[in-house]
PDB file of N, CA and C in Angstrom:
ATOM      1  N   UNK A   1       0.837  -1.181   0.000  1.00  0.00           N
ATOM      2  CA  UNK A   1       0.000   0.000   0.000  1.00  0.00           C
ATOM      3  C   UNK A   1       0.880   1.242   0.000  1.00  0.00           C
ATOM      4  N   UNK A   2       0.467   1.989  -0.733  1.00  0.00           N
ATOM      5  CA  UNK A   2       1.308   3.444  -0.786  1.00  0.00           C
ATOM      6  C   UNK A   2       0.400   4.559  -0.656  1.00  0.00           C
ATOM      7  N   UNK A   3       1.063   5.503   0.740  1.00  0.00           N
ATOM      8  CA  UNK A   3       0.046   6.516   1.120  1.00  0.00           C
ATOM      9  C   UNK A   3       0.513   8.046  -0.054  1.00  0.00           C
ATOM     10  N   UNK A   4      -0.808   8.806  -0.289  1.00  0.00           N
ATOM     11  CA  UNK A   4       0.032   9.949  -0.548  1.00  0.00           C
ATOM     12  C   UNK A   4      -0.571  10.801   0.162  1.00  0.00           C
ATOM     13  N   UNK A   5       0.174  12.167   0.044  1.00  0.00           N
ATOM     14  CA  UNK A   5       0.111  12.779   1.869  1.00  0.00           C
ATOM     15  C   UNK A   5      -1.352  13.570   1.221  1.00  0.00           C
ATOM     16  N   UNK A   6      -2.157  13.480   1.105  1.00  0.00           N
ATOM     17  CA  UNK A   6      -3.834  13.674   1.188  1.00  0.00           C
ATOM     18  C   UNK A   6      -4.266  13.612   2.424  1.00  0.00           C
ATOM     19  N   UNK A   7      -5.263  14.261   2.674  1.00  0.00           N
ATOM     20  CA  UNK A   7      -6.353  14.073   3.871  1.00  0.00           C
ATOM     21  C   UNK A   7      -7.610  14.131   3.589  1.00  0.00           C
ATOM     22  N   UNK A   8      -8.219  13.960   3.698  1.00  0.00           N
ATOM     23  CA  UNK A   8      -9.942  13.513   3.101  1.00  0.00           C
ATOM     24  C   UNK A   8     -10.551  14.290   4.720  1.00  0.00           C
ATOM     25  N   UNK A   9     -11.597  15.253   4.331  1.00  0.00           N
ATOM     26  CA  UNK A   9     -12.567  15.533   5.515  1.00  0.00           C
ATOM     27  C   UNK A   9     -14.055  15.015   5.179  1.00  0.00           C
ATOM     28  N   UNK A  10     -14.417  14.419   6.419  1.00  0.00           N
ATOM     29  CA  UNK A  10     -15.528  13.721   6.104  1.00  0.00           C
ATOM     30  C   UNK A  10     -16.805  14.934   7.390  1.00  0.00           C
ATOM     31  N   UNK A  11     -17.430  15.563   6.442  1.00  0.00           N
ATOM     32  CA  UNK A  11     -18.231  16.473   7.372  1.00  0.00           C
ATOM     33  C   UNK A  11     -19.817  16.156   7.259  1.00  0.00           C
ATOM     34  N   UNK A  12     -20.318  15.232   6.524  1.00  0.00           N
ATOM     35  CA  UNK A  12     -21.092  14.561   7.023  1.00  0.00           C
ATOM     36  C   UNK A  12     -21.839  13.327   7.212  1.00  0.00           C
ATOM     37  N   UNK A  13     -23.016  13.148   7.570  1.00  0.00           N
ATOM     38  CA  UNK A  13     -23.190  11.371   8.035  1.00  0.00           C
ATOM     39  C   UNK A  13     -23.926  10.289   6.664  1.00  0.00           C
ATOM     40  N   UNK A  14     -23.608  11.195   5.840  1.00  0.00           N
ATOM     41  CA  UNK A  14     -23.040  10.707   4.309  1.00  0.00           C
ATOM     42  C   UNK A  14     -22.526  11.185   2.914  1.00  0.00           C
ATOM     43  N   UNK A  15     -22.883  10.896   2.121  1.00  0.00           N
ATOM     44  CA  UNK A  15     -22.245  11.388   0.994  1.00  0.00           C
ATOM     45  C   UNK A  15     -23.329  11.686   0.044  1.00  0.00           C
ATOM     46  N   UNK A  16     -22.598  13.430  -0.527  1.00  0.00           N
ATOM     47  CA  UNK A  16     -23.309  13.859  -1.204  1.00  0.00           C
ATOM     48  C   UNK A  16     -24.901  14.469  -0.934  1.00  0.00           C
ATOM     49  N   UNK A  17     -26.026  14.985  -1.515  1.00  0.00           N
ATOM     50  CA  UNK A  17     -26.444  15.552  -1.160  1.00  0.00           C
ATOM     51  C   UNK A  17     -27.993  14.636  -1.679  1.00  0.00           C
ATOM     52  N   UNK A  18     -28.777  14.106  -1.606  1.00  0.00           N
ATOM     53  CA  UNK A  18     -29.463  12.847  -1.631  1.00  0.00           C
ATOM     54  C   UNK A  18     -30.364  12.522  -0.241  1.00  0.00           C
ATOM     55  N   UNK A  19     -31.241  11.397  -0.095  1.00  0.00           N
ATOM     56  CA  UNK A  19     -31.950  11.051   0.373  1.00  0.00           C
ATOM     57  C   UNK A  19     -30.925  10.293   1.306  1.00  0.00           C
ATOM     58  N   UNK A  20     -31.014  10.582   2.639  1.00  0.00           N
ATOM     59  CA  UNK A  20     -30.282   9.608   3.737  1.00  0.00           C
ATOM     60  C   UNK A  20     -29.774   8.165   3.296  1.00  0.00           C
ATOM     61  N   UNK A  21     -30.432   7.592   2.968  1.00  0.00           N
ATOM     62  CA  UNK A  21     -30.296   6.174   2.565  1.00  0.00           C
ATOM     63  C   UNK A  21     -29.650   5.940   1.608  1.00  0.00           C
ATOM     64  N   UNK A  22     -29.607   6.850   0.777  1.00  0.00           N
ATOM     65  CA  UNK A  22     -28.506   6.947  -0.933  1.00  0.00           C
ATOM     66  C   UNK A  22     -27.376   7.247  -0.244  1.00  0.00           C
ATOM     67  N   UNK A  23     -26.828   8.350   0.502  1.00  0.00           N
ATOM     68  CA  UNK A  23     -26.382   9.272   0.934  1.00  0.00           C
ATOM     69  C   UNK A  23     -25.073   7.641   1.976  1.00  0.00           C
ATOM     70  N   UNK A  24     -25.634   7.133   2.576  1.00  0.00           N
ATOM     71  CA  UNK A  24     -25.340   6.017   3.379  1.00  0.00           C
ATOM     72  C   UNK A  24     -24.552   5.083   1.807  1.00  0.00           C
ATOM     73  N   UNK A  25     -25.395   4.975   1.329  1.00  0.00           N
ATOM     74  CA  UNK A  25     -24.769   3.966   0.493  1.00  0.00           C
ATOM     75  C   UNK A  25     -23.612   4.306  -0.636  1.00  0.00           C
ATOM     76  N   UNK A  26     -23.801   5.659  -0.737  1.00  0.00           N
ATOM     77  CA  UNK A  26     -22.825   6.018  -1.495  1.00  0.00           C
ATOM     78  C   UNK A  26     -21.326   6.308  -0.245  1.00  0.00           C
ATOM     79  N   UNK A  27     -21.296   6.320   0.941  1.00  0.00           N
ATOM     80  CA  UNK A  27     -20.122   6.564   1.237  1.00  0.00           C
ATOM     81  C   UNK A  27     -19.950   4.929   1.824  1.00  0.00           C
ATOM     82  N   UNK A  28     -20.729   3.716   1.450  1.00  0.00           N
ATOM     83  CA  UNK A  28     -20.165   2.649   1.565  1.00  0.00           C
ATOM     84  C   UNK A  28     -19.272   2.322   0.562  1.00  0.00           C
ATOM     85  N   UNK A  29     -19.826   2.498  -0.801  1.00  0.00           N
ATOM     86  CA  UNK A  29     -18.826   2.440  -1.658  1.00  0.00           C
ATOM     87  C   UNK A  29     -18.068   3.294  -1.684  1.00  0.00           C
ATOM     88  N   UNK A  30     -17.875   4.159  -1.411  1.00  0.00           N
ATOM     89  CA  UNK A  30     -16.656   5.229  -1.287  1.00  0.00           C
ATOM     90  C   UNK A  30     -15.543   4.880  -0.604  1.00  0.00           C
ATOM     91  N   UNK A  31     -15.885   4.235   0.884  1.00  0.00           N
ATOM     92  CA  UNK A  31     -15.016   3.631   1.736  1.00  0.00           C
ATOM     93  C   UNK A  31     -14.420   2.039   1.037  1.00  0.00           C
ATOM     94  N   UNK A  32     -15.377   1.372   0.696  1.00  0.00           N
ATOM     95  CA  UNK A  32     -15.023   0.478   0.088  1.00  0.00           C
ATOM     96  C   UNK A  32     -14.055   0.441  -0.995  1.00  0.00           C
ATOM     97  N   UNK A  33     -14.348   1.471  -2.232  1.00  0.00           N
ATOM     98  CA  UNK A  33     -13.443   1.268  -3.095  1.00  0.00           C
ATOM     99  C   UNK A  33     -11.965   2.368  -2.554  1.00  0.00           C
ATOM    100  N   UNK A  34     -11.914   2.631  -1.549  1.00  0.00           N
ATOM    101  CA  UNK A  34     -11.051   3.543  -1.322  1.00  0.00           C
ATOM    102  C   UNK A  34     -10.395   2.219  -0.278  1.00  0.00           C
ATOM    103  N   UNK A  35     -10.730   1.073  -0.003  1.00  0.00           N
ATOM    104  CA  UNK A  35     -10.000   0.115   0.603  1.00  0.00           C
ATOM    105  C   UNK A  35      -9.538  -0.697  -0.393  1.00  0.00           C
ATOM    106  N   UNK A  36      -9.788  -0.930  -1.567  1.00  0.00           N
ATOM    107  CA  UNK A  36      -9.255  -1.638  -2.497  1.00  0.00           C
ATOM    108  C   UNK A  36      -8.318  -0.909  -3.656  1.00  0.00           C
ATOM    109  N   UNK A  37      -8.100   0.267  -3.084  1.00  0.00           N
ATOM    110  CA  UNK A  37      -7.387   1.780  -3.927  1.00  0.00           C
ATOM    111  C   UNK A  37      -5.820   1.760  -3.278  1.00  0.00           C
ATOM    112  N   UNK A  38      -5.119   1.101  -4.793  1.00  0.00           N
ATOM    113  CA  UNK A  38      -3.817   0.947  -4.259  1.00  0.00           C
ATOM    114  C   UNK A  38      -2.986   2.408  -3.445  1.00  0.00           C
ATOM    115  N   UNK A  39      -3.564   3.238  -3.386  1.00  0.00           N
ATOM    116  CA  UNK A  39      -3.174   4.714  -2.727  1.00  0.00           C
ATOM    117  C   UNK A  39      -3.796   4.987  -1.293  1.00  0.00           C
ATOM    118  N   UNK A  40      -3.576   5.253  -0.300  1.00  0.00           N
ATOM    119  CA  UNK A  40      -4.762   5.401   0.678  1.00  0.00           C
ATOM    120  C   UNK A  40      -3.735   6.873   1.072  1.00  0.00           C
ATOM    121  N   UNK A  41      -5.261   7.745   1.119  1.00  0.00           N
ATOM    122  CA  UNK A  41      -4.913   8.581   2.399  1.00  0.00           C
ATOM    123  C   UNK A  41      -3.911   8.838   3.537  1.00  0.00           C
ATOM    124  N   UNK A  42      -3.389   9.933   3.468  1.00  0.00           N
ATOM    125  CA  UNK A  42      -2.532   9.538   5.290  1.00  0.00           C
ATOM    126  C   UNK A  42      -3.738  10.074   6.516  1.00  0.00           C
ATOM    127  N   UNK A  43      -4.231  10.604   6.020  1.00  0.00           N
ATOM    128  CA  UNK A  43      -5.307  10.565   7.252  1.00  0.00           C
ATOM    129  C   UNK A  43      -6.813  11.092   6.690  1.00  0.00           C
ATOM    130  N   UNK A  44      -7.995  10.838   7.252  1.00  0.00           N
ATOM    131  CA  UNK A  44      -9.220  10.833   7.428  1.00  0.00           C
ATOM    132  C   UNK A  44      -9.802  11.970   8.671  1.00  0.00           C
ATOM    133  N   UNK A  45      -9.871  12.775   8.943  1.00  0.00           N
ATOM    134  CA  UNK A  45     -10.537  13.604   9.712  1.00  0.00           C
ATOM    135  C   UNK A  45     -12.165  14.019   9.470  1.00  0.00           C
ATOM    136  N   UNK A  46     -12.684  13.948  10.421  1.00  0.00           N
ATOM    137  CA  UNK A  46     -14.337  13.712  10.463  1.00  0.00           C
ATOM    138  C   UNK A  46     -14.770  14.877  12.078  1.00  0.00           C
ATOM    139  N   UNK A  47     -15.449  15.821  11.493  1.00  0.00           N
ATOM    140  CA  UNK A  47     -16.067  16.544  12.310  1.00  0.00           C
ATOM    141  C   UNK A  47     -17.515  16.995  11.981  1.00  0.00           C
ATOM    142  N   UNK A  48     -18.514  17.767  12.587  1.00  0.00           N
ATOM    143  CA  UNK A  48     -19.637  18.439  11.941  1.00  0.00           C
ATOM    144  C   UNK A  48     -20.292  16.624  12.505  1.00  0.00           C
ATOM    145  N   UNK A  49     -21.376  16.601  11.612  1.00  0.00           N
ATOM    146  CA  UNK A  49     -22.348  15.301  11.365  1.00  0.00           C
ATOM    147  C   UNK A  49     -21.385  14.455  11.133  1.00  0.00           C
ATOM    148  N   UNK A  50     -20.266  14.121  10.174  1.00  0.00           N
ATOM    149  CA  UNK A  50     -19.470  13.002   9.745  1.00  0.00           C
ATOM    150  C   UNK A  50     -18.830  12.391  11.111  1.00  0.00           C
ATOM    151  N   UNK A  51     -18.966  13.050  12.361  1.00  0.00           N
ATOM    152  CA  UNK A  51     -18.828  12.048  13.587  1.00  0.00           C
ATOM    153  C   UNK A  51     -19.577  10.704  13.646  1.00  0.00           C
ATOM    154  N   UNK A  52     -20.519  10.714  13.400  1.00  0.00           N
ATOM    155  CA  UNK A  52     -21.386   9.991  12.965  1.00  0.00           C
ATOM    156  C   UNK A  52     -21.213   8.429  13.001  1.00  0.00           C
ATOM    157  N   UNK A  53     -20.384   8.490  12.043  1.00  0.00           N
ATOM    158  CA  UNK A  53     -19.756   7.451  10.902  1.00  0.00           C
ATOM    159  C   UNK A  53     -18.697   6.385  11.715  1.00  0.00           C
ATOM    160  N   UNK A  54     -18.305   7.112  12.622  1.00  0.00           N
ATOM    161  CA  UNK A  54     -17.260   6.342  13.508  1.00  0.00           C
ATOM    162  C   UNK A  54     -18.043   5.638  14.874  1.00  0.00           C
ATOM    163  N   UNK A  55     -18.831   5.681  15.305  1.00  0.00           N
ATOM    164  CA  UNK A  55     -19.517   5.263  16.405  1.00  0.00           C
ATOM    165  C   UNK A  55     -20.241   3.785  16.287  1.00  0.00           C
ATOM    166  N   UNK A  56     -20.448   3.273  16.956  1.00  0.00           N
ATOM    167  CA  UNK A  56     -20.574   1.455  17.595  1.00  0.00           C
ATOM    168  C   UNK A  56     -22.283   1.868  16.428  1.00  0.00           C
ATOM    169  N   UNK A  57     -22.424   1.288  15.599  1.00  0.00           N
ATOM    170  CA  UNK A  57     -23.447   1.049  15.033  1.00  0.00           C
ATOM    171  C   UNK A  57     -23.575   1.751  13.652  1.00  0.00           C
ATOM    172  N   UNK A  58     -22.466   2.156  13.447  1.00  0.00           N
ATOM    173  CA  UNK A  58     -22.237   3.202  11.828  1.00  0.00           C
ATOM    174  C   UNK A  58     -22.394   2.006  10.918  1.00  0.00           C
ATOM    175  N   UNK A  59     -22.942   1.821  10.104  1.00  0.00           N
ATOM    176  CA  UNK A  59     -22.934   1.004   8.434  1.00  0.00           C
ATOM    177  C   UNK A  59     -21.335   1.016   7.852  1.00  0.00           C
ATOM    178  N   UNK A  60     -20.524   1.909   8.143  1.00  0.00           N
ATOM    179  CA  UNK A  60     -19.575   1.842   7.738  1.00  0.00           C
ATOM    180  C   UNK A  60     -18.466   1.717   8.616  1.00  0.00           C
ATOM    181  N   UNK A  61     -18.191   1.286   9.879  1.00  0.00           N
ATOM    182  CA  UNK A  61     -17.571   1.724  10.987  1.00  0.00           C
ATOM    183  C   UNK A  61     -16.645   0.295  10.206  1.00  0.00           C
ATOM    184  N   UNK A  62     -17.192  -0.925   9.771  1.00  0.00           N
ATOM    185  CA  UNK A  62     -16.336  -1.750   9.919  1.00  0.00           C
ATOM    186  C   UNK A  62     -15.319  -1.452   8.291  1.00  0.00           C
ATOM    187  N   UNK A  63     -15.876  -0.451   7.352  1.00  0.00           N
ATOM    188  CA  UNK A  63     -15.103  -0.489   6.586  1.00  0.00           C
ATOM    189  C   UNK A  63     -13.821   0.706   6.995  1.00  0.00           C
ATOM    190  N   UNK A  64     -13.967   1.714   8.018  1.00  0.00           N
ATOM    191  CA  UNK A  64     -13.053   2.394   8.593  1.00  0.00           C
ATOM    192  C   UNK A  64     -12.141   2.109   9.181  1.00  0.00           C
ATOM    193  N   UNK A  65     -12.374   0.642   9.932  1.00  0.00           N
ATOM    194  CA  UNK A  65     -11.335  -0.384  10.887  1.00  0.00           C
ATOM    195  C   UNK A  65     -10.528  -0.861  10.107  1.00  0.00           C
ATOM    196  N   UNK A  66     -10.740  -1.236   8.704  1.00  0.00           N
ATOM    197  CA  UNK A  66     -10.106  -1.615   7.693  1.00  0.00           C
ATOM    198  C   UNK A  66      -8.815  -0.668   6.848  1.00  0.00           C
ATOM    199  N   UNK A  67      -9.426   0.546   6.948  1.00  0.00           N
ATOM    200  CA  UNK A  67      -8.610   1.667   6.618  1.00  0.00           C
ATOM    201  C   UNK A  67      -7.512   1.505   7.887  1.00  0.00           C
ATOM    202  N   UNK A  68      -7.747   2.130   9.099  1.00  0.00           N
ATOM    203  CA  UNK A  68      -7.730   2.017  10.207  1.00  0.00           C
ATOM    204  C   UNK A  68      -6.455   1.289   9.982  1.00  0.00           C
ATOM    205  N   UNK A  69      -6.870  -0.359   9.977  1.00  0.00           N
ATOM    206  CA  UNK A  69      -5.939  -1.386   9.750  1.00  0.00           C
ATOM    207  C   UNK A  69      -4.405  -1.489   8.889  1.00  0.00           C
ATOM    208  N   UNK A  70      -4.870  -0.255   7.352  1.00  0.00           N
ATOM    209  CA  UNK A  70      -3.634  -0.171   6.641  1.00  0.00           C
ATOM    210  C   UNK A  70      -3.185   1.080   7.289  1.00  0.00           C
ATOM    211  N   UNK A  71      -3.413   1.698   8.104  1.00  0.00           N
ATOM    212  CA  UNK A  71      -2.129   2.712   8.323  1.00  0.00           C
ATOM    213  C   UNK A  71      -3.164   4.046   8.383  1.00  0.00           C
ATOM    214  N   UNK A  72      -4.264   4.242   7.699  1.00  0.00           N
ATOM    215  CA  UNK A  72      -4.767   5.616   7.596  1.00  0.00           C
ATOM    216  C   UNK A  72      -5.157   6.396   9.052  1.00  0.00           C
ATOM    217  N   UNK A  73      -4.847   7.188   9.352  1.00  0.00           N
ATOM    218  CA  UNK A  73      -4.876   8.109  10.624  1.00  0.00           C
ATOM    219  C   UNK A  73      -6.686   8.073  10.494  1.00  0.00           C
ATOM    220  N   UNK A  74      -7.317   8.027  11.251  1.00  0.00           N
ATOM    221  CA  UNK A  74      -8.917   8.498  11.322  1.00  0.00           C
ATOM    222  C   UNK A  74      -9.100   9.680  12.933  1.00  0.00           C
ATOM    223  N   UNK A  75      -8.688  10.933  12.598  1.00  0.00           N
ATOM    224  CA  UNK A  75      -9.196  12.172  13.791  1.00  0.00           C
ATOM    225  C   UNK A  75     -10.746  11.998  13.551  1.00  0.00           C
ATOM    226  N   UNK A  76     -10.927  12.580  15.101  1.00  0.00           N
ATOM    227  CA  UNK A  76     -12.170  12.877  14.993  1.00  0.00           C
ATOM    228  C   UNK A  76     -12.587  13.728  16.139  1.00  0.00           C
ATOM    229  N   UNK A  77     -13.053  14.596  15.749  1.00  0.00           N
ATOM    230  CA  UNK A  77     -13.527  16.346  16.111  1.00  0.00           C
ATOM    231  C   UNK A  77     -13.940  15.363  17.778  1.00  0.00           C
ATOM    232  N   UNK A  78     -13.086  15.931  18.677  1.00  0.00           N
ATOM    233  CA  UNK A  78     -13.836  15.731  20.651  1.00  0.00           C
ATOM    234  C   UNK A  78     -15.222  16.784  20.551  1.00  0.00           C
ATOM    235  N   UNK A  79     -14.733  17.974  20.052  1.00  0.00           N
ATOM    236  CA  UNK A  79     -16.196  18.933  20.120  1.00  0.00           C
ATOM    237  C   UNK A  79     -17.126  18.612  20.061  1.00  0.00           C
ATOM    238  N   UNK A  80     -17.535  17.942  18.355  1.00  0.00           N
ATOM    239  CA  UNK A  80     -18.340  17.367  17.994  1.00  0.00           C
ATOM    240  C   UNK A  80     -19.287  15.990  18.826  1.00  0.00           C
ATOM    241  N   UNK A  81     -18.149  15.521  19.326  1.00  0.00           N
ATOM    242  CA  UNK A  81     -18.709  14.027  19.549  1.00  0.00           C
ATOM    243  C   UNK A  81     -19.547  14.467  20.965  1.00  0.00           C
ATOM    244  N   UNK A  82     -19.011  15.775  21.397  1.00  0.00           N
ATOM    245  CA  UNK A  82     -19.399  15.793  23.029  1.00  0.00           C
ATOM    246  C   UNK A  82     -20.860  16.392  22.175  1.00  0.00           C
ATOM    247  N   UNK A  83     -20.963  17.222  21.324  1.00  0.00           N
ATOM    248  CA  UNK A  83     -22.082  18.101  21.347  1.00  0.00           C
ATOM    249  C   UNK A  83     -23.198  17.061  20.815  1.00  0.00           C
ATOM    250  N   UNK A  84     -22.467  15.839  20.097  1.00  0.00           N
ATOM    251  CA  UNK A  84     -24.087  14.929  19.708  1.00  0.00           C
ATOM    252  C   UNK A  84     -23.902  14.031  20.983  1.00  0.00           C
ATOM    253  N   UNK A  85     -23.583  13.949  21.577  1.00  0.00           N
ATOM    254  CA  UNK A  85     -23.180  13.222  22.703  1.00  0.00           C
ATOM    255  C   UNK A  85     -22.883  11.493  22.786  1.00  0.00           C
ATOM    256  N   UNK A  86     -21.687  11.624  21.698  1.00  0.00           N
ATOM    257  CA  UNK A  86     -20.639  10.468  21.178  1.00  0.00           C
ATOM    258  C   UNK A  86     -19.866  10.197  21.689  1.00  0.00           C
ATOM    259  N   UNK A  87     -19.637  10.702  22.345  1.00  0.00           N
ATOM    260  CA  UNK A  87     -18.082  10.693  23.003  1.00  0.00           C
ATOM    261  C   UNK A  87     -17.839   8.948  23.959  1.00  0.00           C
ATOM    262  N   UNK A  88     -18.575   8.541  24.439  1.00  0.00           N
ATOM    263  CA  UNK A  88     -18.519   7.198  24.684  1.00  0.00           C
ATOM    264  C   UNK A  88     -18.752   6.196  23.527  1.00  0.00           C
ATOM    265  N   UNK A  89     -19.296   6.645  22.382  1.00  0.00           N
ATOM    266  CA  UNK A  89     -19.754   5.436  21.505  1.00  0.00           C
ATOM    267  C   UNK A  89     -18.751   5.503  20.410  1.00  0.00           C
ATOM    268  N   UNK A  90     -17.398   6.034  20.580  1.00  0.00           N
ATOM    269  CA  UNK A  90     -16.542   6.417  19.193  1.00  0.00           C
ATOM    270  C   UNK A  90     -16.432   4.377  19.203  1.00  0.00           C
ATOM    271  N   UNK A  91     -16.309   3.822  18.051  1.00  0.00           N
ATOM    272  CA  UNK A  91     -15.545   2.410  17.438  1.00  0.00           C
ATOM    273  C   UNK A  91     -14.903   2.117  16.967  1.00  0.00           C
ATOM    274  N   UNK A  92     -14.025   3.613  16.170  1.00  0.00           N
ATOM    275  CA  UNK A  92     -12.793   3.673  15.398  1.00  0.00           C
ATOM    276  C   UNK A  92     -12.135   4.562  15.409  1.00  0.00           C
ATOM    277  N   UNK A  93     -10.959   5.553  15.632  1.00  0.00           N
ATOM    278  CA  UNK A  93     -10.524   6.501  15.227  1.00  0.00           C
ATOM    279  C   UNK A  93      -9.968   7.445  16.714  1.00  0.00           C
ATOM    280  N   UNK A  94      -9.086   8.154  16.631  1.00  0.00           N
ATOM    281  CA  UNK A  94      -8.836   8.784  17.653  1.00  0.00           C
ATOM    282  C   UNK A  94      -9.433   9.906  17.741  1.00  0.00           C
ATOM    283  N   UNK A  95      -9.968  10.561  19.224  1.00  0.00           N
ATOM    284  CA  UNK A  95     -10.278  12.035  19.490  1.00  0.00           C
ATOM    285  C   UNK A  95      -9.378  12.858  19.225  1.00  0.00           C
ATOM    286  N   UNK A  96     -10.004  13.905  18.586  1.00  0.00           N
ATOM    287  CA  UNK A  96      -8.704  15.110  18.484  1.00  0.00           C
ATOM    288  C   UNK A  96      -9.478  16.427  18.369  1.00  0.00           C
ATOM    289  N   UNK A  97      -8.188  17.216  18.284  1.00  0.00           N
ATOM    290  CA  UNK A  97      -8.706  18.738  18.589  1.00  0.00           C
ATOM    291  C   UNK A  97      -9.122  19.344  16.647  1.00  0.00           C
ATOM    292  N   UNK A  98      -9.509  20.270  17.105  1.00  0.00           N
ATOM    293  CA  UNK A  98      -9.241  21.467  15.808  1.00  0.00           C
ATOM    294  C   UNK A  98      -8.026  21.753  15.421  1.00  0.00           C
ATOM    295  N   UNK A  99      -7.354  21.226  16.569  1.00  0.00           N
ATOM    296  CA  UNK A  99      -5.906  21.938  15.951  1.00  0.00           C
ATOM    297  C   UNK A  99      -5.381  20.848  15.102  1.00  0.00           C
ATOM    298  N   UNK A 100      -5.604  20.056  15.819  1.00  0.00           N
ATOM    299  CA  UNK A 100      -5.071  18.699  15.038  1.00  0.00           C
ATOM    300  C   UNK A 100      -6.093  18.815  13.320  1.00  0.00           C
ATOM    301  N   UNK A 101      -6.633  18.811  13.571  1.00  0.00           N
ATOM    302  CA  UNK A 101      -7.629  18.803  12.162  1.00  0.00           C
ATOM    303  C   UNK A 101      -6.603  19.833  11.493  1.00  0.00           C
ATOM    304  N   UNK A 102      -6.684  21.095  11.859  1.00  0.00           N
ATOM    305  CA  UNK A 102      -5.935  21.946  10.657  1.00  0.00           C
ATOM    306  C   UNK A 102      -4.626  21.609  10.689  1.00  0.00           C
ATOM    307  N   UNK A 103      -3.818  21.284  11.772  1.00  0.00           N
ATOM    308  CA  UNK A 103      -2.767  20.553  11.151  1.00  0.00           C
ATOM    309  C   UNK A 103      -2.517  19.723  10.001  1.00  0.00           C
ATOM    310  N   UNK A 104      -3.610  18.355   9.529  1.00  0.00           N
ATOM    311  CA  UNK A 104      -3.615  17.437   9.028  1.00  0.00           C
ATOM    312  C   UNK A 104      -3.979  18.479   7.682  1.00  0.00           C
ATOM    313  N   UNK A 105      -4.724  19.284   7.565  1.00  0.00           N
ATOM    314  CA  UNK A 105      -4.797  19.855   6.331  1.00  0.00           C
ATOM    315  C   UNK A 105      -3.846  21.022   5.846  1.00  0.00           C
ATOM    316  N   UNK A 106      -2.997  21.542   6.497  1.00  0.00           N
ATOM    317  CA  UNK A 106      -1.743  22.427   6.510  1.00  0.00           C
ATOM    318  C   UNK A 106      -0.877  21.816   5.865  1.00  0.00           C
ATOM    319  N   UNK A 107      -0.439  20.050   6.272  1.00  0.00           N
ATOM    320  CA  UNK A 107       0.450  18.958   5.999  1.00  0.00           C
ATOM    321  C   UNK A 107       0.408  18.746   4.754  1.00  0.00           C
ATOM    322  N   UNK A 108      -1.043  18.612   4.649  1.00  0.00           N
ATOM    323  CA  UNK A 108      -1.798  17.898   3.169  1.00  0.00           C
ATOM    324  C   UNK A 108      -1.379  18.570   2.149  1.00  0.00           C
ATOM    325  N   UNK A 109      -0.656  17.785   1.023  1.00  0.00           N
ATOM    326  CA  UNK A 109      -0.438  18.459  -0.440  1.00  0.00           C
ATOM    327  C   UNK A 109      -2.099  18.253  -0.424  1.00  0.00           C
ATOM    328  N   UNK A 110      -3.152  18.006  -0.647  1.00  0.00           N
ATOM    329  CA  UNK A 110      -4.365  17.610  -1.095  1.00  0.00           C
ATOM    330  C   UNK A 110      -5.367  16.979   0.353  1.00  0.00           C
ATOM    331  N   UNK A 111      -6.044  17.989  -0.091  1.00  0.00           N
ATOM    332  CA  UNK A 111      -7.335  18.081   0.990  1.00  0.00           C
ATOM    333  C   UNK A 111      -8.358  17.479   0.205  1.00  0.00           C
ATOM    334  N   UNK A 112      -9.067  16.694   0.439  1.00  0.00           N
ATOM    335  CA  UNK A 112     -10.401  16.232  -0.264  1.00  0.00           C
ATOM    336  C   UNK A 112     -11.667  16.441   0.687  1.00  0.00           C
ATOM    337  N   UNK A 113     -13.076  17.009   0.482  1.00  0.00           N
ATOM    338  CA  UNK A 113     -13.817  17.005   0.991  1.00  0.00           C
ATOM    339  C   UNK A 113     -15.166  16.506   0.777  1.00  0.00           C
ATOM    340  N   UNK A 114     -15.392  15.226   1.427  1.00  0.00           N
ATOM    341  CA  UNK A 114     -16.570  14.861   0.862  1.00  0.00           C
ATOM    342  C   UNK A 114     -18.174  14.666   1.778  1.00  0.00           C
TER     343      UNK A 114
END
C-alpha cells in the first residue's frame, strides 16, 4: 500500500447531497473502493455530522477499521462528539482537537472534501 500525503474531511453522516439512505450507500462504496485503492490517504478527519460514521453502530464503521488497519490516521472532532453526545460510543478513530484537524490539512499536499 502506498500513502500519498492527502487528507480527506468527512463532514457529514453521508455522501453527497441525496436522500439519507442513498447518501449512506454512497459513502459505503466510497469507503469500500477507497479500501481496495492501491493509494490510501494519510489521514481521514471527520467533524460536523461526519462524527457519525465512527460510532458502535455506523454502516460503515467496519469499513473504517479496515482503513484504520492499513495505516490511515482516522481524527475525529472531541467537540463534535461531546455536542451529539458520542463521546462514549466512538468504534474507530482517535479524538482530536481542531488543531489537530488543521494541522492534518496544513500537511496535506491535497485536501479532499466529501
Amino acid at each position: 500500500m502506498t500513502q500519498q500525503n492527502t487528507t480527506i474531511l468527512v463532514t457529514r453522516k453521508g455522501m453527497g447531497q441525496a436522500d439519507p439512505e442513498l447518501q449512506i450507500t454512497l459513502m459505503q462504496s466510497y469507503l469500500r473502493t477507497l479500501n481496495e485503492a492501491p493509494q490510501k490517504p494519510v489521514e481521514i478527519c471527520f467533524y460536523a455530522e461526519g462524527v457519525h460514521l465512527v460510532v458502535e453502530g455506523s454502516p460503515v464503521v467496519h469499513l473504517l477499521k479496515l482503513l484504520a488497519d492499513k495505516g490511515v490516521r482516522l481524527t475525529v472532532c472531541s467537540t463534535c462528539l461531546s455536542y451529539y453526545d458520542l463521546l462514549e460510543q466512538v468504534a474507530v478513530g482517535s479524538r482530536g482537537t481542531m488543531v489537530e484537524i488543521v494541522e492534518a490539512q496544513m500537511q496535506a499536499e491535497k485536501v479532499i472534501t466529501i
